[in-house]
PDB file of N, CA and C in Angstrom:
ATOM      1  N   UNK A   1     173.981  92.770  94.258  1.00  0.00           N
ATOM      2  CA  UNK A   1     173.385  93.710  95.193  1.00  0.00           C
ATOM      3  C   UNK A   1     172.415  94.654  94.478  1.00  0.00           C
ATOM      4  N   UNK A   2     173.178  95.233  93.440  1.00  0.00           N
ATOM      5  CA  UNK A   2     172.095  95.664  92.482  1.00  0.00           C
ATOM      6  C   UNK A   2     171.063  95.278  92.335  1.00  0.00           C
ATOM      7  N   UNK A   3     170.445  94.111  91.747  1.00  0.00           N
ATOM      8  CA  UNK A   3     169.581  93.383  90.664  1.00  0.00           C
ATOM      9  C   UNK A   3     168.488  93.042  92.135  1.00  0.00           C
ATOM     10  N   UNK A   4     169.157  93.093  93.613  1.00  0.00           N
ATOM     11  CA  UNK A   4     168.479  92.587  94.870  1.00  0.00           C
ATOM     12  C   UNK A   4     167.799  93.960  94.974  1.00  0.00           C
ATOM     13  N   UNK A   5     168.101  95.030  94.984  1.00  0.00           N
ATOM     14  CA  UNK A   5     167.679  96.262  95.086  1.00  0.00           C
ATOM     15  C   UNK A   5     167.099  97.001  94.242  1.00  0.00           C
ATOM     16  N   UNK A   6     167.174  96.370  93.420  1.00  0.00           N
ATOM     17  CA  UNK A   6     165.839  96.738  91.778  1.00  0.00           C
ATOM     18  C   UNK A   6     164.829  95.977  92.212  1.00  0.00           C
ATOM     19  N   UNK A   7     165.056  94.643  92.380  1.00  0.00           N
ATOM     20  CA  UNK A   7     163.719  94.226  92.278  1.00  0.00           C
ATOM     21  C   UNK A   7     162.573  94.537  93.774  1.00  0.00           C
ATOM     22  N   UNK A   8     163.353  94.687  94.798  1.00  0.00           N
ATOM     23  CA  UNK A   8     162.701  94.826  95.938  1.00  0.00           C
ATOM     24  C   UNK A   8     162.117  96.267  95.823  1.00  0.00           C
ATOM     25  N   UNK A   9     162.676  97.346  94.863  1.00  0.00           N
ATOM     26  CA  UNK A   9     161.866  98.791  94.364  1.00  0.00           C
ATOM     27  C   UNK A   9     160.827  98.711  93.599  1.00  0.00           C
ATOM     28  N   UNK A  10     161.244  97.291  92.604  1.00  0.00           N
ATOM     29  CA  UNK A  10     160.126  97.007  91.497  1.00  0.00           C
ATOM     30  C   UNK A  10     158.543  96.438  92.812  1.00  0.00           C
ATOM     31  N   UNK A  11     159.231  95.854  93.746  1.00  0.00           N
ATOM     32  CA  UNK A  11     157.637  95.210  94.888  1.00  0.00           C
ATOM     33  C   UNK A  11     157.178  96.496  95.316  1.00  0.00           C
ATOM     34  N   UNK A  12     158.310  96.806  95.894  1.00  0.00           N
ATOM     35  CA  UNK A  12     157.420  98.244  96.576  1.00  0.00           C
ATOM     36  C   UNK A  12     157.208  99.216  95.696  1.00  0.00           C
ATOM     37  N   UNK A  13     156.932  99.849  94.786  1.00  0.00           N
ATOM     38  CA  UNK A  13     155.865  99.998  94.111  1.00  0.00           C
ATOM     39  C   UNK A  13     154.841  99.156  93.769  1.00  0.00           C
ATOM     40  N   UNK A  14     154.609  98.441  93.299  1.00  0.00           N
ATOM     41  CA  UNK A  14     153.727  97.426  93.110  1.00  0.00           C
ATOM     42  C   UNK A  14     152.535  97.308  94.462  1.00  0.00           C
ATOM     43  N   UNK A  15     153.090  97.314  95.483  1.00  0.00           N
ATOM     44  CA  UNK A  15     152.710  96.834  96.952  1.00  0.00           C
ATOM     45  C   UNK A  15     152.059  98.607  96.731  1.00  0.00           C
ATOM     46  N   UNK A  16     152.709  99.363  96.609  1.00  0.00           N
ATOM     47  CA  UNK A  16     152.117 100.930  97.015  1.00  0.00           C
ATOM     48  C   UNK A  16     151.397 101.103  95.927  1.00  0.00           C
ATOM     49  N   UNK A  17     150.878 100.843  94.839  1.00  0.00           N
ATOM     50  CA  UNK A  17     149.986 100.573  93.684  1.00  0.00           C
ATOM     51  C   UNK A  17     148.861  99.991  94.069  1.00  0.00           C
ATOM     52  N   UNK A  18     148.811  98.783  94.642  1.00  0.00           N
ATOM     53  CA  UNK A  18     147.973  97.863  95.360  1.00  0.00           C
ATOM     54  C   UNK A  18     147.084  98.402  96.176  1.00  0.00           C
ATOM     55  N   UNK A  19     148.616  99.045  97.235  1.00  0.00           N
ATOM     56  CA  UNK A  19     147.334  99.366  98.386  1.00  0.00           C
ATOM     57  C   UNK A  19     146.559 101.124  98.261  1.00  0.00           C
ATOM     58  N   UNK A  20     147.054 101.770  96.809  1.00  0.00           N
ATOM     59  CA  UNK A  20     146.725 102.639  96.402  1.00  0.00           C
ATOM     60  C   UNK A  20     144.854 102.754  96.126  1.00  0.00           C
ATOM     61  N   UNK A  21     145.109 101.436  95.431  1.00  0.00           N
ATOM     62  CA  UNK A  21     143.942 101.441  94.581  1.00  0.00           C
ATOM     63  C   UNK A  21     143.024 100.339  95.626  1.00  0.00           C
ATOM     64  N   UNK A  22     143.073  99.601  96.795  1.00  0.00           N
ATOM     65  CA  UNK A  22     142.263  99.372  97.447  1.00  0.00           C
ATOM     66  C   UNK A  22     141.514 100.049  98.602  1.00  0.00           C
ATOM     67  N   UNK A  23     142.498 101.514  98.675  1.00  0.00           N
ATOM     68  CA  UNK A  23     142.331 102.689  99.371  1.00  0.00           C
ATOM     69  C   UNK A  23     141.311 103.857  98.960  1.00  0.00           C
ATOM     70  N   UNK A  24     141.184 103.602  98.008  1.00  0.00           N
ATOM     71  CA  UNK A  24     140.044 104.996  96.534  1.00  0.00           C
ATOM     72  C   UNK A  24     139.441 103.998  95.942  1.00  0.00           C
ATOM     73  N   UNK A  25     138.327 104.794  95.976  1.00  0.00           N
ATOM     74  CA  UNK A  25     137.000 104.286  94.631  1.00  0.00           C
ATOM     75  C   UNK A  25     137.677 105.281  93.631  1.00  0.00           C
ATOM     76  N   UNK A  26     137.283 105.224  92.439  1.00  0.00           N
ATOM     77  CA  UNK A  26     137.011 105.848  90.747  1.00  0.00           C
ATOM     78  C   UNK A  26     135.762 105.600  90.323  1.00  0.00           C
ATOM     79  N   UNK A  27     135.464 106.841  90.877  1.00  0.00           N
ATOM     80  CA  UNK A  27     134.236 107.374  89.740  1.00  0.00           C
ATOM     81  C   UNK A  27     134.334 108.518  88.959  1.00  0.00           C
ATOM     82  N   UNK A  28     133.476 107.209  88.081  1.00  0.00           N
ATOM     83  CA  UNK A  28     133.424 108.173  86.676  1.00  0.00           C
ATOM     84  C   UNK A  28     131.669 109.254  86.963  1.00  0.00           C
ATOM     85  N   UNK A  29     131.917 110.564  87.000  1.00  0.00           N
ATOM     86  CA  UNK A  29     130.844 111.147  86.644  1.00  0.00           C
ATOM     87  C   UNK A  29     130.740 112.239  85.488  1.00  0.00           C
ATOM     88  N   UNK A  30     130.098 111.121  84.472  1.00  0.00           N
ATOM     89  CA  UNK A  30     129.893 111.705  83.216  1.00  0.00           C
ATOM     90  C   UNK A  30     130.987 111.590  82.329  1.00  0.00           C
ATOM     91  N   UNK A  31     132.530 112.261  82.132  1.00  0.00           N
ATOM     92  CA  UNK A  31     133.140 111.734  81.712  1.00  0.00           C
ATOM     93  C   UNK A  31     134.585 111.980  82.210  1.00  0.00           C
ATOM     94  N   UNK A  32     134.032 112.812  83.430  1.00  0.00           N
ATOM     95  CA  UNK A  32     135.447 113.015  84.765  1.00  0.00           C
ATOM     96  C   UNK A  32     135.455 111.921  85.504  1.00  0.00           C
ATOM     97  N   UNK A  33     137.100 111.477  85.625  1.00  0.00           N
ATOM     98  CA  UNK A  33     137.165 111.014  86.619  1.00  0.00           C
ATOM     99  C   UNK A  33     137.714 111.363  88.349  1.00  0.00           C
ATOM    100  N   UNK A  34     136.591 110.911  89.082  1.00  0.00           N
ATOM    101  CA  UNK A  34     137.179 111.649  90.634  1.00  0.00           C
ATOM    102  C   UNK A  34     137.617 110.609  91.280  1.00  0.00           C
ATOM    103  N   UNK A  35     138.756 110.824  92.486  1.00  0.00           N
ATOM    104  CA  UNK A  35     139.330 109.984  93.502  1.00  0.00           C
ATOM    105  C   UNK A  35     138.273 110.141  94.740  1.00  0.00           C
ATOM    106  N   UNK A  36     137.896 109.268  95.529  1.00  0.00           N
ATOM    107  CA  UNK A  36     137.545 109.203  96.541  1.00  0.00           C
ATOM    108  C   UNK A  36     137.959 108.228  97.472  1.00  0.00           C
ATOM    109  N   UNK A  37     138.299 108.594  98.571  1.00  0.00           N
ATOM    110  CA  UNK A  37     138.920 107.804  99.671  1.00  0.00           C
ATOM    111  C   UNK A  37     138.202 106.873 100.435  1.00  0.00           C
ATOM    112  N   UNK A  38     138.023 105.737 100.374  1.00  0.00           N
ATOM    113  CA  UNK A  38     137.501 104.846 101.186  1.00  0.00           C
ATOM    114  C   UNK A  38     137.862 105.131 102.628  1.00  0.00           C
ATOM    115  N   UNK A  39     136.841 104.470 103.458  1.00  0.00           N
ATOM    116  CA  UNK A  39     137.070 103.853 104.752  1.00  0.00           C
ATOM    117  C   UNK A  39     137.511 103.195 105.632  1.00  0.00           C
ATOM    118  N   UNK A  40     138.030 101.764 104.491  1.00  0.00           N
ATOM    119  CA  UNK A  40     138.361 101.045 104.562  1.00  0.00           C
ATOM    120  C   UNK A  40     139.041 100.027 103.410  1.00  0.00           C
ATOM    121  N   UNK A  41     139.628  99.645 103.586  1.00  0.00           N
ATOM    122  CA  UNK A  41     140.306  98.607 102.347  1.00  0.00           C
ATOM    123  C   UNK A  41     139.435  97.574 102.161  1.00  0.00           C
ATOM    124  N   UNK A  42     139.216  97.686 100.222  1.00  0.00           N
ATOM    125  CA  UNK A  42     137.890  96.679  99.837  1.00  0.00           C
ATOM    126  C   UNK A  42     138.149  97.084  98.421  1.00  0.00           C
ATOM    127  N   UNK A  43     137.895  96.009  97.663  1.00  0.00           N
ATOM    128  CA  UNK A  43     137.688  96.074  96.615  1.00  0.00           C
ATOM    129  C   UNK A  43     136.013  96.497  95.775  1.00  0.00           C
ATOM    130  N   UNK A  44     135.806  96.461  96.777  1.00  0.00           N
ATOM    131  CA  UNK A  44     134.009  96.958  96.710  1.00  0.00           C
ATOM    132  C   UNK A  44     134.038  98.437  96.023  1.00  0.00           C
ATOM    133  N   UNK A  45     133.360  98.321  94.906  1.00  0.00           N
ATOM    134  CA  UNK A  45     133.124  99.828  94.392  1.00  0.00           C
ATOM    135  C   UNK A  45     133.950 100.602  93.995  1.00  0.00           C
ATOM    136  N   UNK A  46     135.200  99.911  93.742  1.00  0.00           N
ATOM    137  CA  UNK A  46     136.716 100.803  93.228  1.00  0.00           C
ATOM    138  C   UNK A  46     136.749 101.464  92.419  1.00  0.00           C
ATOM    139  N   UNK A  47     135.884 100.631  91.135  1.00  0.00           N
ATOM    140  CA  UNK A  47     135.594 101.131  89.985  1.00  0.00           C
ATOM    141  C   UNK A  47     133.767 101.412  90.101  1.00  0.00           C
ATOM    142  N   UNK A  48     133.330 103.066  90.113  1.00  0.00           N
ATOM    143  CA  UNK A  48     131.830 103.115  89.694  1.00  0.00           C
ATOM    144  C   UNK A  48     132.025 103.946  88.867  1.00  0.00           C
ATOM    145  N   UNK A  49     130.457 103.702  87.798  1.00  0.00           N
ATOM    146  CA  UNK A  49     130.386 105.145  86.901  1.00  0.00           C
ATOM    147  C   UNK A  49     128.757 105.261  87.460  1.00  0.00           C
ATOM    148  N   UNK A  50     128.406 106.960  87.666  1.00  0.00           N
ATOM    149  CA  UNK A  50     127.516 107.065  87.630  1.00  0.00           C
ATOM    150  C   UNK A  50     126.229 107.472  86.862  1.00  0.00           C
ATOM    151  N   UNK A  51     127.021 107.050  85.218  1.00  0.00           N
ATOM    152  CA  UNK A  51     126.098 107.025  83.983  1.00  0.00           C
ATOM    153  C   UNK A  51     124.974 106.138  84.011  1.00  0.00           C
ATOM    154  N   UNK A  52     123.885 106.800  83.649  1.00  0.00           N
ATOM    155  CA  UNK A  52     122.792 106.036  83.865  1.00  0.00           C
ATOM    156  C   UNK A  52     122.289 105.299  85.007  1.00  0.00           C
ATOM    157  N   UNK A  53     122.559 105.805  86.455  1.00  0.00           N
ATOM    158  CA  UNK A  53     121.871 105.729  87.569  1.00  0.00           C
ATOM    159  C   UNK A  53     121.105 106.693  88.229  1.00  0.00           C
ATOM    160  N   UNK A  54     120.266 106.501  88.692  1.00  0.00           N
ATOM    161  CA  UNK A  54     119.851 108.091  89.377  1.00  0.00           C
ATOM    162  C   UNK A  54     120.351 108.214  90.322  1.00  0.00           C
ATOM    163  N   UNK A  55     120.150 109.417  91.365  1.00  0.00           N
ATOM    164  CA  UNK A  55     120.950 109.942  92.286  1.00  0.00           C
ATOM    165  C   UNK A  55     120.207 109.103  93.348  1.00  0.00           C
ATOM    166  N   UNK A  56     119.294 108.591  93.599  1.00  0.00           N
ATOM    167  CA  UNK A  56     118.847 107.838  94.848  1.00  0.00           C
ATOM    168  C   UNK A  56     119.843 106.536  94.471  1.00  0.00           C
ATOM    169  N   UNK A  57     119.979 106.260  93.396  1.00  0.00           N
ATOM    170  CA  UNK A  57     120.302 105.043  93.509  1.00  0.00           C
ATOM    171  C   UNK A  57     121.823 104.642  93.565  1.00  0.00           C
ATOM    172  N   UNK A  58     122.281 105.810  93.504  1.00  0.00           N
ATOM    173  CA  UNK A  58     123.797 106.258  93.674  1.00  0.00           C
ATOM    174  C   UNK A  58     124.081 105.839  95.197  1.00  0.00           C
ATOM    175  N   UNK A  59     122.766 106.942  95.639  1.00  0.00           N
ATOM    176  CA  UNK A  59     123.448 107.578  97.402  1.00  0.00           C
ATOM    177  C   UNK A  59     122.908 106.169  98.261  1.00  0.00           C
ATOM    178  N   UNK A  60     122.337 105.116  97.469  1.00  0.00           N
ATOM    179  CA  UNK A  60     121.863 103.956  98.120  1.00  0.00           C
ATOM    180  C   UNK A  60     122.636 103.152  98.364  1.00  0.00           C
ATOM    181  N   UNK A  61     124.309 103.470  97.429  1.00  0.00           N
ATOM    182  CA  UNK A  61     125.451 102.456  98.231  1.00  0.00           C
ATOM    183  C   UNK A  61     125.669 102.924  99.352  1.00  0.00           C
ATOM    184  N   UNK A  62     125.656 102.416 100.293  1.00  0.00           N
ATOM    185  CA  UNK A  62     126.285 102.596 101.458  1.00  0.00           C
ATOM    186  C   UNK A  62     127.486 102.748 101.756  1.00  0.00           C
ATOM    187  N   UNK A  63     128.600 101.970 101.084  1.00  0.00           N
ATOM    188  CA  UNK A  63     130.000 102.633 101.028  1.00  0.00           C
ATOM    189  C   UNK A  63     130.224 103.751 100.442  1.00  0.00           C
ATOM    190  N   UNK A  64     129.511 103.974  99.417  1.00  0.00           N
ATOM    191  CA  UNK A  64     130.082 105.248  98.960  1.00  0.00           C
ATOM    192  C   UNK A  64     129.176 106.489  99.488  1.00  0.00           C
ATOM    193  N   UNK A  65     128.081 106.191  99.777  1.00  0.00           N
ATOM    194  CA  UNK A  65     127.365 107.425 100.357  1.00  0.00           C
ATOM    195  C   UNK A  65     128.341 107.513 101.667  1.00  0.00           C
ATOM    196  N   UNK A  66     128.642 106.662 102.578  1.00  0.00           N
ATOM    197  CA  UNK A  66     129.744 107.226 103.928  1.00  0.00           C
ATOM    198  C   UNK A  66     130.986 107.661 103.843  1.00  0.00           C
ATOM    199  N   UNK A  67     131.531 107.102 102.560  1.00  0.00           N
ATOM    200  CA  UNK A  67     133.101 107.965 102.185  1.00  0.00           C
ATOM    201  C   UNK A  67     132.917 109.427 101.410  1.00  0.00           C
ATOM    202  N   UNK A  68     131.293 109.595 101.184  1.00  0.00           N
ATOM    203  CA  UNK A  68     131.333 110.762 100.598  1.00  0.00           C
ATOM    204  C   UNK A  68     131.089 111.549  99.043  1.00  0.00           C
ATOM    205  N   UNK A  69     130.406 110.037  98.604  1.00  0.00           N
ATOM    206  CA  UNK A  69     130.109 110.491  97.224  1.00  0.00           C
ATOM    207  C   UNK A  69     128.906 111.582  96.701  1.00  0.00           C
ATOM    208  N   UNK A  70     128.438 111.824  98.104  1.00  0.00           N
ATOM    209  CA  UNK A  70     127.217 112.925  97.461  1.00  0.00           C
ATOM    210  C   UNK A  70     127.996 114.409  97.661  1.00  0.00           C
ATOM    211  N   UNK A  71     129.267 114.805  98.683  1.00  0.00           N
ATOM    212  CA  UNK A  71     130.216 115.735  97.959  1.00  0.00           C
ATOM    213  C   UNK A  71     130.449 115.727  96.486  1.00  0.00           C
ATOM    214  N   UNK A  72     130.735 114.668  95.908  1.00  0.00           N
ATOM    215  CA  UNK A  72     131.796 114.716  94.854  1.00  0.00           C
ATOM    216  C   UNK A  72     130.529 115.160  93.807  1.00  0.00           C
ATOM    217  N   UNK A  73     129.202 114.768  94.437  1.00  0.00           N
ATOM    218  CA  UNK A  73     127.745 115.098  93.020  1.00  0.00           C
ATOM    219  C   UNK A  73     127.779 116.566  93.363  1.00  0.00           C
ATOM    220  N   UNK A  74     127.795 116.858  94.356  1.00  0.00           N
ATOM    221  CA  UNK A  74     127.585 118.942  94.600  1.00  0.00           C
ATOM    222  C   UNK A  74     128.231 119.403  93.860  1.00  0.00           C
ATOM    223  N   UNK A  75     130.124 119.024  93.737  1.00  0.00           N
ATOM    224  CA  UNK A  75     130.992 119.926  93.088  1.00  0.00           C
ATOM    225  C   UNK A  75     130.982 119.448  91.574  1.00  0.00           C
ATOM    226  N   UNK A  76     130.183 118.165  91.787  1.00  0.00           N
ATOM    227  CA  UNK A  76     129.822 118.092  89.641  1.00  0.00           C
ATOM    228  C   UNK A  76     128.580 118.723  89.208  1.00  0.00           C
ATOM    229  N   UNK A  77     127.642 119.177  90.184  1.00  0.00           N
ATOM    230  CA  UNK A  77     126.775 120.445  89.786  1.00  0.00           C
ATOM    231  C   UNK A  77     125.661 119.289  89.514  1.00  0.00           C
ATOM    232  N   UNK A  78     125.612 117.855  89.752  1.00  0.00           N
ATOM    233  CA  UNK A  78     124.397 116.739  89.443  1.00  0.00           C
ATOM    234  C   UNK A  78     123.609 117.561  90.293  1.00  0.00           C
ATOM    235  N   UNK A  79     124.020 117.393  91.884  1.00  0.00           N
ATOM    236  CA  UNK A  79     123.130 117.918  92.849  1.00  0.00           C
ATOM    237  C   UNK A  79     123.660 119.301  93.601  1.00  0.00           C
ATOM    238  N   UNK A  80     122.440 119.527  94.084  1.00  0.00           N
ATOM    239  CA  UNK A  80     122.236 120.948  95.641  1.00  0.00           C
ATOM    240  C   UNK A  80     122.909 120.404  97.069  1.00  0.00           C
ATOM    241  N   UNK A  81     123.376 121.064  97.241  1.00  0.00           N
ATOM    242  CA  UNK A  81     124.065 120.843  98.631  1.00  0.00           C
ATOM    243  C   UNK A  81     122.377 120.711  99.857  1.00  0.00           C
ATOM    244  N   UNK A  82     121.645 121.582  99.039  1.00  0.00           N
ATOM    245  CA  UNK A  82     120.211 121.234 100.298  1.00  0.00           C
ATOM    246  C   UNK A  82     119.109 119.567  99.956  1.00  0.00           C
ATOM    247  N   UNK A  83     119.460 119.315  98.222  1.00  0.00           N
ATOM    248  CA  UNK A  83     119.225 118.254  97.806  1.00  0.00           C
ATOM    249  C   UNK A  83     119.817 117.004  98.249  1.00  0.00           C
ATOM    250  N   UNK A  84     121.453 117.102  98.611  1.00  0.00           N
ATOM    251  CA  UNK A  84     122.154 116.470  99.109  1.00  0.00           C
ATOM    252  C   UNK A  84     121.680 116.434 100.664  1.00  0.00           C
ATOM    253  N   UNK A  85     121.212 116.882 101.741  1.00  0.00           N
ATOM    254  CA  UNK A  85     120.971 116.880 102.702  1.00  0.00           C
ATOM    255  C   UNK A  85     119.524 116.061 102.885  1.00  0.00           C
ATOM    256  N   UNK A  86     118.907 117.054 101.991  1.00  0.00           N
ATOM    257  CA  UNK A  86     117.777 116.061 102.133  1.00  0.00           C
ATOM    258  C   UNK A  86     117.706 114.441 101.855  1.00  0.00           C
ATOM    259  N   UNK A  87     118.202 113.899 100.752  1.00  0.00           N
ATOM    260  CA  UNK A  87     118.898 112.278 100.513  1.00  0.00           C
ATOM    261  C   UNK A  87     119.322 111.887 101.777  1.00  0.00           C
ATOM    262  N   UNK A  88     120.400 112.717 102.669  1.00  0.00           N
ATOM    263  CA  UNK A  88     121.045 112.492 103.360  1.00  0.00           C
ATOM    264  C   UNK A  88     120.268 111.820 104.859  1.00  0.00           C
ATOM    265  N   UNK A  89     119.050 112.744 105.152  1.00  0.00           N
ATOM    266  CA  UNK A  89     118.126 112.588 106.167  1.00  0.00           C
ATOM    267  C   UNK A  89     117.421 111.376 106.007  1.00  0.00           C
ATOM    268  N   UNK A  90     117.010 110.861 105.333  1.00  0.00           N
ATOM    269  CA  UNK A  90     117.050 109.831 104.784  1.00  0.00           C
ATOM    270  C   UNK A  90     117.622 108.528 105.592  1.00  0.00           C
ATOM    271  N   UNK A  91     118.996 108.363 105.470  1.00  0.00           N
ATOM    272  CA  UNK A  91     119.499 107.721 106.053  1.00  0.00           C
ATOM    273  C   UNK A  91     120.054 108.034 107.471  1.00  0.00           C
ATOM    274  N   UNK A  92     119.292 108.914 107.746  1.00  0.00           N
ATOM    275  CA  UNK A  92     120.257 109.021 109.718  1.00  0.00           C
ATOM    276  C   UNK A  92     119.018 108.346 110.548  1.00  0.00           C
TER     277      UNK A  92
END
């Protein structure tokens, strides 16, 4: 009963690990790393760094510009919250 109830703790973690990390991107900006919450479950973009991209070419993913990655550039001081808007107009 034991060894049935270890291992079914050992899945569910595993399973909540899983769907942890298909739930958040990780980006790296600069040499922090931030959580951001997807939209949707995807392995798309889980892992970004935004070393050596520019900021257009950042806010040009589309998944991550809609879950919110040009917040996460304001509070890393890359960009202006009015810089961020303007990018933003852009796409509406």
């Amino acid at each position: 009963m034991q060894k049935g109830l270890k291992k079914l703790l050992i899945w569910a973690v595993i399973i909540a690990c899983g769907y942890f990390i298909l739930s958040h991107h990780f980006i790296f900006i600069g040499s922090d790393l931030r959580v951001l919450k997807k939209s949707h479950l995807t392995l798309e973009h889980t892992i970004f760094s935004t070393q050596g991209k520019s900021i257009e070419s950042i806010m040009n993913v589309d998944d991550l510009r809609k879950d919110g990655i040009g917040d996460l550039l304001v509070e890393a001081g890359k960009i202006t919250q009015d810089q961020l808007e303007a990018i933003l107009e852009k796409y509406r």
